[in-house]
Protein backbone atom coordinates (compact mmCIF):
# COMPACT_ATOMS: atom_id res chain seq x y z
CA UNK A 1 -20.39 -5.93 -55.73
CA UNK A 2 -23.52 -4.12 -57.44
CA UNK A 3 -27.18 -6.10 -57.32
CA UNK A 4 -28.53 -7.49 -60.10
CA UNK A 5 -31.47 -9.87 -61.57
CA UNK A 6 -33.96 -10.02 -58.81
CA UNK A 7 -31.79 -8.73 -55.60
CA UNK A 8 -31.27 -5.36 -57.84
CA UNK A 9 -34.94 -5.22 -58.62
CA UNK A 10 -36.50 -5.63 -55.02
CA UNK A 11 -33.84 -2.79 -53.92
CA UNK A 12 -35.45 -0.95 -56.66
CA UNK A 13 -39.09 -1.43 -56.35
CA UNK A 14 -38.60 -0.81 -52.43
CA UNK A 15 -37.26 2.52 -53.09
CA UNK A 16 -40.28 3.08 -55.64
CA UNK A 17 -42.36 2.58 -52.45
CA UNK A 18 -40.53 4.59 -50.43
CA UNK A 19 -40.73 7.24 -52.79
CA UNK A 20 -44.40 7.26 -53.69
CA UNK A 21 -45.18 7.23 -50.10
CA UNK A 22 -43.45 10.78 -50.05
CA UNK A 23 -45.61 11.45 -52.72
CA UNK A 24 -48.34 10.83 -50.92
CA UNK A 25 -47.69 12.23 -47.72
CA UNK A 26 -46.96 15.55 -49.55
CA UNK A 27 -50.38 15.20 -51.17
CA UNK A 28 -51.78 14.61 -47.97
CA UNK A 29 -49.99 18.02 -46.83
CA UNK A 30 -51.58 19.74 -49.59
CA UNK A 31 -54.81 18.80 -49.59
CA UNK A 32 -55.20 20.90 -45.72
CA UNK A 33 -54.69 23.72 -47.83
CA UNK A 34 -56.09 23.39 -51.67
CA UNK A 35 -59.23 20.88 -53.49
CA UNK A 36 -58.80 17.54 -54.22
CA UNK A 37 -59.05 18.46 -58.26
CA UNK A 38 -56.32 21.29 -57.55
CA UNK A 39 -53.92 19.05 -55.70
CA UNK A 40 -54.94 16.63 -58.79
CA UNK A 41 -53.55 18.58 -61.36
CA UNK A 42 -50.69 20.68 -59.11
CA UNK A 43 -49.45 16.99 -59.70
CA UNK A 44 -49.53 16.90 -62.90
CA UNK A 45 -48.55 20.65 -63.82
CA UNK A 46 -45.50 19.56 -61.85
CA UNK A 47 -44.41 16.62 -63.13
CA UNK A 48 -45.31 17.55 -66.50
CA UNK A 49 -41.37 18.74 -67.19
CA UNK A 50 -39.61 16.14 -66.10
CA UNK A 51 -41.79 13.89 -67.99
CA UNK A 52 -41.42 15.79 -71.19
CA UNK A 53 -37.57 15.81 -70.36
CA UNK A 54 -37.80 11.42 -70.31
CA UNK A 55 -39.29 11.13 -73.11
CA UNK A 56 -36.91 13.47 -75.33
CA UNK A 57 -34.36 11.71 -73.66
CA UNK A 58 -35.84 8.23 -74.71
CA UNK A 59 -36.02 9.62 -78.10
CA UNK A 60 -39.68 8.76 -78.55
CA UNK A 61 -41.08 12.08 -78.45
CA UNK A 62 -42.15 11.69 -81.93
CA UNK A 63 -43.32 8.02 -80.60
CA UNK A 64 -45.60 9.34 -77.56
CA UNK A 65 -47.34 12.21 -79.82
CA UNK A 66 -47.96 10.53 -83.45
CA UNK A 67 -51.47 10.27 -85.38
CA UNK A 68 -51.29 6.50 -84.86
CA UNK A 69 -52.56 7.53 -81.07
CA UNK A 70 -55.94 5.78 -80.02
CA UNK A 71 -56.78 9.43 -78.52
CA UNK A 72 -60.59 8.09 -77.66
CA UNK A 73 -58.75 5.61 -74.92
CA UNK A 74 -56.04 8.21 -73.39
CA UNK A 75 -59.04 11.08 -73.19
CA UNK A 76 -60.94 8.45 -71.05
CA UNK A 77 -58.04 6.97 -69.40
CA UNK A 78 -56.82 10.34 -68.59
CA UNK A 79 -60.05 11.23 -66.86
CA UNK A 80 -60.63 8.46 -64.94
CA UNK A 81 -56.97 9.13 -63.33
CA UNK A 82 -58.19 13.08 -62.51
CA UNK A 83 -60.84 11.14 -60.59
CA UNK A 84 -58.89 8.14 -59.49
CA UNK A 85 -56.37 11.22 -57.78
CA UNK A 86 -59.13 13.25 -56.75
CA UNK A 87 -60.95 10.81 -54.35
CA UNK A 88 -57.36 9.43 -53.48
CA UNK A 89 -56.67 13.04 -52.30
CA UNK A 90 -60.08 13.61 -50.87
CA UNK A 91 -59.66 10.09 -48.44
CA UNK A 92 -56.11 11.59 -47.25
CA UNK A 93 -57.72 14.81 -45.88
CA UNK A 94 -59.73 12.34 -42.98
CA UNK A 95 -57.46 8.96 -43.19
CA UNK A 96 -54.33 7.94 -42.52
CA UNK A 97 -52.04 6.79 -45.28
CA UNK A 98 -52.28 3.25 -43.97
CA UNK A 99 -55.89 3.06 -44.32
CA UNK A 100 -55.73 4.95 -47.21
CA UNK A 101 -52.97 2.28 -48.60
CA UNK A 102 -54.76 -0.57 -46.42
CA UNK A 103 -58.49 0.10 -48.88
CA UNK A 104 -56.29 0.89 -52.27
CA UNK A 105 -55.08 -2.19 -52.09
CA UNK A 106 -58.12 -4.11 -53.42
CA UNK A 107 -57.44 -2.49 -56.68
CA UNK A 108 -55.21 -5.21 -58.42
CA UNK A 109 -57.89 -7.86 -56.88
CA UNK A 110 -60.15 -5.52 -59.39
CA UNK A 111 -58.08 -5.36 -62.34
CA UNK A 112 -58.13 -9.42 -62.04
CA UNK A 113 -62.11 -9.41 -61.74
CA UNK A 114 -61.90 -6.40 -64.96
CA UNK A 115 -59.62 -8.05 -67.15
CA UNK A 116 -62.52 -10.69 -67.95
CA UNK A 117 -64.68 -8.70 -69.71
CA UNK A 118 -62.30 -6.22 -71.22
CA UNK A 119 -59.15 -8.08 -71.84
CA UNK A 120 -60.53 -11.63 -72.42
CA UNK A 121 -58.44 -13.06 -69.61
CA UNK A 122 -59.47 -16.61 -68.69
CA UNK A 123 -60.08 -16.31 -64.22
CA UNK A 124 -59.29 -19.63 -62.44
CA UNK A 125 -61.90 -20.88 -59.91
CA UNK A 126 -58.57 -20.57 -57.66
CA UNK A 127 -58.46 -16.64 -58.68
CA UNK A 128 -62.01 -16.08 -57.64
CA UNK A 129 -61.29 -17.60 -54.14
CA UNK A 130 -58.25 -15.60 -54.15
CA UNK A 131 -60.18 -12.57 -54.79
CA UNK A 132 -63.52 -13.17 -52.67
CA UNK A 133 -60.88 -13.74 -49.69
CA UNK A 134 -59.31 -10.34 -50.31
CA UNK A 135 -62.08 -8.60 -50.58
CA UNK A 136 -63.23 -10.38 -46.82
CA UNK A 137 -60.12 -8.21 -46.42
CA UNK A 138 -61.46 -5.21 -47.12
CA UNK A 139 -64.72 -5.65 -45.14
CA UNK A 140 -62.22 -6.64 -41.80
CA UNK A 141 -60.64 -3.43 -42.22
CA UNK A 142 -63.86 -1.31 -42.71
CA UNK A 143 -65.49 -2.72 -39.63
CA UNK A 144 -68.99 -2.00 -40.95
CA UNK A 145 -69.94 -2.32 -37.01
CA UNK A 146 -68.10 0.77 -36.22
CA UNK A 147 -70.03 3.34 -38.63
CA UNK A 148 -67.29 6.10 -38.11
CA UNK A 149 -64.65 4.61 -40.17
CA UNK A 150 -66.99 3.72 -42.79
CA UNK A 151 -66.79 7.11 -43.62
CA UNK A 152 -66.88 9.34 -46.64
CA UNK A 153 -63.01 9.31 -46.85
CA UNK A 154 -63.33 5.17 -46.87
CA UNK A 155 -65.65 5.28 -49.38
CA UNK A 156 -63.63 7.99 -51.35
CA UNK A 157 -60.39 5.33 -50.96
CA UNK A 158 -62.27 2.38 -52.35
CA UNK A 159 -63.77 4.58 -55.17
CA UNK A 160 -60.01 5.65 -56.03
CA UNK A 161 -59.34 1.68 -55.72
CA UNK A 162 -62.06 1.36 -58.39
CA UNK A 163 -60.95 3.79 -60.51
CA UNK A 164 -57.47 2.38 -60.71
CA UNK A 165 -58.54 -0.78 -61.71
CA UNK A 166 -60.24 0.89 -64.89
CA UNK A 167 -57.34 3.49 -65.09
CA UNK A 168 -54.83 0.07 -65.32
CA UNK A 169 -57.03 -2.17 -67.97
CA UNK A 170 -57.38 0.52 -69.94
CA UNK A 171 -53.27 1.05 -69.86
CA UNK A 172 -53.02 -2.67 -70.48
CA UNK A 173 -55.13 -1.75 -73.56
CA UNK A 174 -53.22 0.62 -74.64
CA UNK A 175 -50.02 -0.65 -74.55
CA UNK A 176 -50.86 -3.48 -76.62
CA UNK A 177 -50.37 -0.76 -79.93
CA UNK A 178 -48.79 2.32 -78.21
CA UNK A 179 -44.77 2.52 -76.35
CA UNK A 180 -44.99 3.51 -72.86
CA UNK A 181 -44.19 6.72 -73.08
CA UNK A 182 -47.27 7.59 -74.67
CA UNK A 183 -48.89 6.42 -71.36
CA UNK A 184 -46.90 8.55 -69.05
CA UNK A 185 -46.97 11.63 -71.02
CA UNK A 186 -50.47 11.57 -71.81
CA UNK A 187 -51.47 10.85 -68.62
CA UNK A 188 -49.67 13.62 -67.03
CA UNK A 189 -50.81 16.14 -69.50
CA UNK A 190 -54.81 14.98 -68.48
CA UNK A 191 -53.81 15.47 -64.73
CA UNK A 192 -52.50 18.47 -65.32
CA UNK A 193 -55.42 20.37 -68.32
CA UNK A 194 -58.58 18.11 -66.89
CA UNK A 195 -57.84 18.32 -62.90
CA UNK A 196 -57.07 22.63 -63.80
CA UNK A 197 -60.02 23.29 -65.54
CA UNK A 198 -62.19 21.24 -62.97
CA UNK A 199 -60.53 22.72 -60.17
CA UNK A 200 -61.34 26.67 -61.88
CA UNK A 201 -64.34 27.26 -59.67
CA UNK A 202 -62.91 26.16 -56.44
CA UNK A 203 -58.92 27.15 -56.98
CA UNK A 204 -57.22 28.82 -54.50
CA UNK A 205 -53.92 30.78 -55.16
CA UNK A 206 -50.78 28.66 -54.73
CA UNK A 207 -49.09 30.18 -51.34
CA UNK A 208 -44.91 30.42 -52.04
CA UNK A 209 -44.18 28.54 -49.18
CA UNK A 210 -45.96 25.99 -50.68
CA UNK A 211 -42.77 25.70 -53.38
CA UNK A 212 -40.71 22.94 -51.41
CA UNK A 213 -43.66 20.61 -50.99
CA UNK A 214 -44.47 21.35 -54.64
CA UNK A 215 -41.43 20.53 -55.64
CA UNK A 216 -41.11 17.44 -53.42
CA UNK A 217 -44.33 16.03 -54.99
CA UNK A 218 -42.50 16.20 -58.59
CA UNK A 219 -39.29 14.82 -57.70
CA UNK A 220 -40.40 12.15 -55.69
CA UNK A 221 -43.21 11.08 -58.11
CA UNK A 222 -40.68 11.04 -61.10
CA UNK A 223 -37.85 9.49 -59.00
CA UNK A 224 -40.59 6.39 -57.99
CA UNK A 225 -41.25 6.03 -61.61
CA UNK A 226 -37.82 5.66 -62.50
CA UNK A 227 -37.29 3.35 -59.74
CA UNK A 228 -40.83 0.96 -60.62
CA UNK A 229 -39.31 1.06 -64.08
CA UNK A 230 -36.12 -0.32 -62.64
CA UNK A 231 -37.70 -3.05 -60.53
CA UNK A 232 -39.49 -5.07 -63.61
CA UNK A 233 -37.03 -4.22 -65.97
CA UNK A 234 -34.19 -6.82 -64.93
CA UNK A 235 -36.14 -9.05 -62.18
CA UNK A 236 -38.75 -12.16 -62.62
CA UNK A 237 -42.34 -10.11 -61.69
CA UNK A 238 -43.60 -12.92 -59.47
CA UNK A 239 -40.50 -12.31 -57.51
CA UNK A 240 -40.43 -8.22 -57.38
CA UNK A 241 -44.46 -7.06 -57.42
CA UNK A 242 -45.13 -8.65 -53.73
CA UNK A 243 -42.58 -5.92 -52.25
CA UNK A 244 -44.97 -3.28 -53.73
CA UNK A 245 -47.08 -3.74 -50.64
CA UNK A 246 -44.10 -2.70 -48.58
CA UNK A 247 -45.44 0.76 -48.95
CA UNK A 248 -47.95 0.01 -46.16
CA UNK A 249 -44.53 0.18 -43.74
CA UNK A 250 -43.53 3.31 -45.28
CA UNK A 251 -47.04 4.48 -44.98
CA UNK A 252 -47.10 3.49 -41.37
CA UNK A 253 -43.92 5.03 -40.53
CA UNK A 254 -44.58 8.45 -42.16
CA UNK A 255 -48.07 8.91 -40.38
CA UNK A 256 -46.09 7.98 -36.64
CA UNK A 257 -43.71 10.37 -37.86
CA UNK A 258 -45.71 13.17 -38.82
CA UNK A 259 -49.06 12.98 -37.76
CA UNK A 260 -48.38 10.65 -34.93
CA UNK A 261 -51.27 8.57 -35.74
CA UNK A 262 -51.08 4.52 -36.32
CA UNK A 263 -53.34 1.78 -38.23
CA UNK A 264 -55.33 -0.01 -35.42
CA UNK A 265 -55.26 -3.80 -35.43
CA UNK A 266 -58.82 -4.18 -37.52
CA UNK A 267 -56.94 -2.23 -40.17
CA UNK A 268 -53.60 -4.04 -39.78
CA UNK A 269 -55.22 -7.33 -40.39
CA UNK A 270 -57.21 -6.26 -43.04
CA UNK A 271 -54.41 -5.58 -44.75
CA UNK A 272 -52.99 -8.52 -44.06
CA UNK A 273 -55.77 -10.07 -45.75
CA UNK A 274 -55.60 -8.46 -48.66
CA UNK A 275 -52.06 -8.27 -49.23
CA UNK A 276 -51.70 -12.47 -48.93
CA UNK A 277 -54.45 -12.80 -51.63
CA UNK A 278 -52.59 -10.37 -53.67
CA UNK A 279 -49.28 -12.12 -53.63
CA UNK A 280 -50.92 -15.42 -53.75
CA UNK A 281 -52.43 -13.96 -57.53
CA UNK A 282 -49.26 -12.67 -58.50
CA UNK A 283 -47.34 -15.29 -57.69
CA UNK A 284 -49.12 -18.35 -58.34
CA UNK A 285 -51.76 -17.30 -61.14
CA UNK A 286 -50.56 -14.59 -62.88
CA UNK A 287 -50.02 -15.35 -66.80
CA UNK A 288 -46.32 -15.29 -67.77
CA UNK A 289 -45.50 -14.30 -63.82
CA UNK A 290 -41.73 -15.87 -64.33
CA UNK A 291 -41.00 -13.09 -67.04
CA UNK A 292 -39.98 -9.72 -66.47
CA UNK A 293 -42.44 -7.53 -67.27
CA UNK A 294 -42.06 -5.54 -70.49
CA UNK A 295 -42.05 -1.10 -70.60
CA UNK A 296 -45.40 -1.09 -71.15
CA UNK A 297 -46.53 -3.16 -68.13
CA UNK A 298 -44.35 -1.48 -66.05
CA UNK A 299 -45.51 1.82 -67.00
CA UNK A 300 -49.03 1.38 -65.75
CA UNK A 301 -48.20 -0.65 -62.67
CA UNK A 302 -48.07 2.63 -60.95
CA UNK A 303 -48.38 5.67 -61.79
CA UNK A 304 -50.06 9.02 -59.56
């Protein structure tokens, strides 16, 4: 008997974690070898077909590339995501993915704090607990005592964190006029033009047997799209964005795999931290948290 309404959706946003912490790790793999800005837009350049192939086969080519465009708002949107990728990249070359994952994390506790000021969003004294405790969070799993981890590949994670909160209000923005399709393709085209002509003075020729983890970083980028898309589209999003923080497991299990490394406990409860004042937001202040989230939200809820 096939899943649906929230079962379906939790199947599908855990395989969107699963698949973005592919993503990841193959970034990770990459950036031994090539920049930050080249892995940046090596992303992009190779995502930027299948994207173009969704959206003609959404029909709203015409949709994602019209006049009616707020150009201003994707130029600086796209920008901010070369950087957001860039430091993201840079903190995977001397962290883990969990402590990567464990210090990204703090980014929706951002877009909460953001969407004040740029959205007009009313913040419950409740929120503002919620978010002070999370961000305790984040200073457990830094352990300011122990200067090593708080480290220029910490700092570059928290500045990706950062950057994602601005990269997602101004998607929020966006959406408001635009379909979501403008957002993905627009966003991909940045990754690929900005993060290229930023990498020129540093980029090093692509090796061929490079090609499989090239490829890899496309198709599992695109497939975790499809899948996020998936998860809000039929479930309740109170009920299907707390399983978005199962990519910490995945994260785990791919660094024991591969570079048989693991989160120590200051980290592991730092997440934990985080991750319960998350859910507590999205499930219990969240405006409209009972209603699956429309294209648009879903779009910008995650994208690399």
């Amino acid at each position: 008997m096939p899943l649906s309404g929230n079962p379906r959706s939790i199947a599908a946003m855990l395989a969107a974690c699963a698949m973005f912490a592919c993503m990841d790790a193959l970034m990770k793999a990459l950036a031994g070898h090539y920049p930050p800005l080249q892995v940046t837009s090596l992303r992009g350049l190779t995502a930027l077909p299948l994207v173009g192939l969704y959206v003609l086969w959404r029909r709203e080519f015409r949709a994602a590339t019209g006049r009616h465009l707020r150009w201003g708002l994707h130029l600086l949107r796209g920008l901010i995501g070369v950087l957001m990728l860039a430091l993201f990249t840079t903190s995977l070359r001397t962290l883990g993915l969990a402590e990567a994952y464990t210090l990204s994390f703090v980014a929706p506790l951002l877009v909460a704090v953001l969407a004040v000021p740029v959205l007009g969003e009313r913040v419950r004294p409740r929120h503002w607990a919620a978010i002070a405790v999370g961000f305790v969070g984040v200073v457990v799993a830094l352990r300011p005592s122990q200067m090593v981890f708080l480290s220029a590949g910490a700092l570059a994670a928290l500045g990706a964190a950062v950057c994602y909160a601005v990269f997602n209000v101004l998607g929020r923005l966006i959406s408001r006029t635009e379909p979501s399709s403008s957002l993905v393709l627009w966003t991909t085209v940045c990754m690929a033009v900005f993060g290229g002509v930023l990498a020129l003075p540093q980029w090093t020729p692509v090796r061929s047997e490079h090609a499989l983890l090239l490829s890899g970083l496309a198709v599992s980028g695109f497939l975790g799209q499809l899948a996020i898309s998936e998860a809000f589209r039929h479930g309740q999003a109170a009920a299907v964005a707390p399983f978005e923080y199962s990519a910490l497991a995945w994260a785990v299990l791919i660094d024991w795999l591969f570079w048989h490394a693991a989160p120590d406990p200051w980290t592991l409860a730092g997440a934990a931290i985080i991750i319960a004042s998350g859910i507590y937001l999205v499930r219990r202040e969240a405006p409209g948290a009972e209603q699956p989230a429309t294209p648009a939200v879903v779009e910008v809820a995650r994208l690399k």
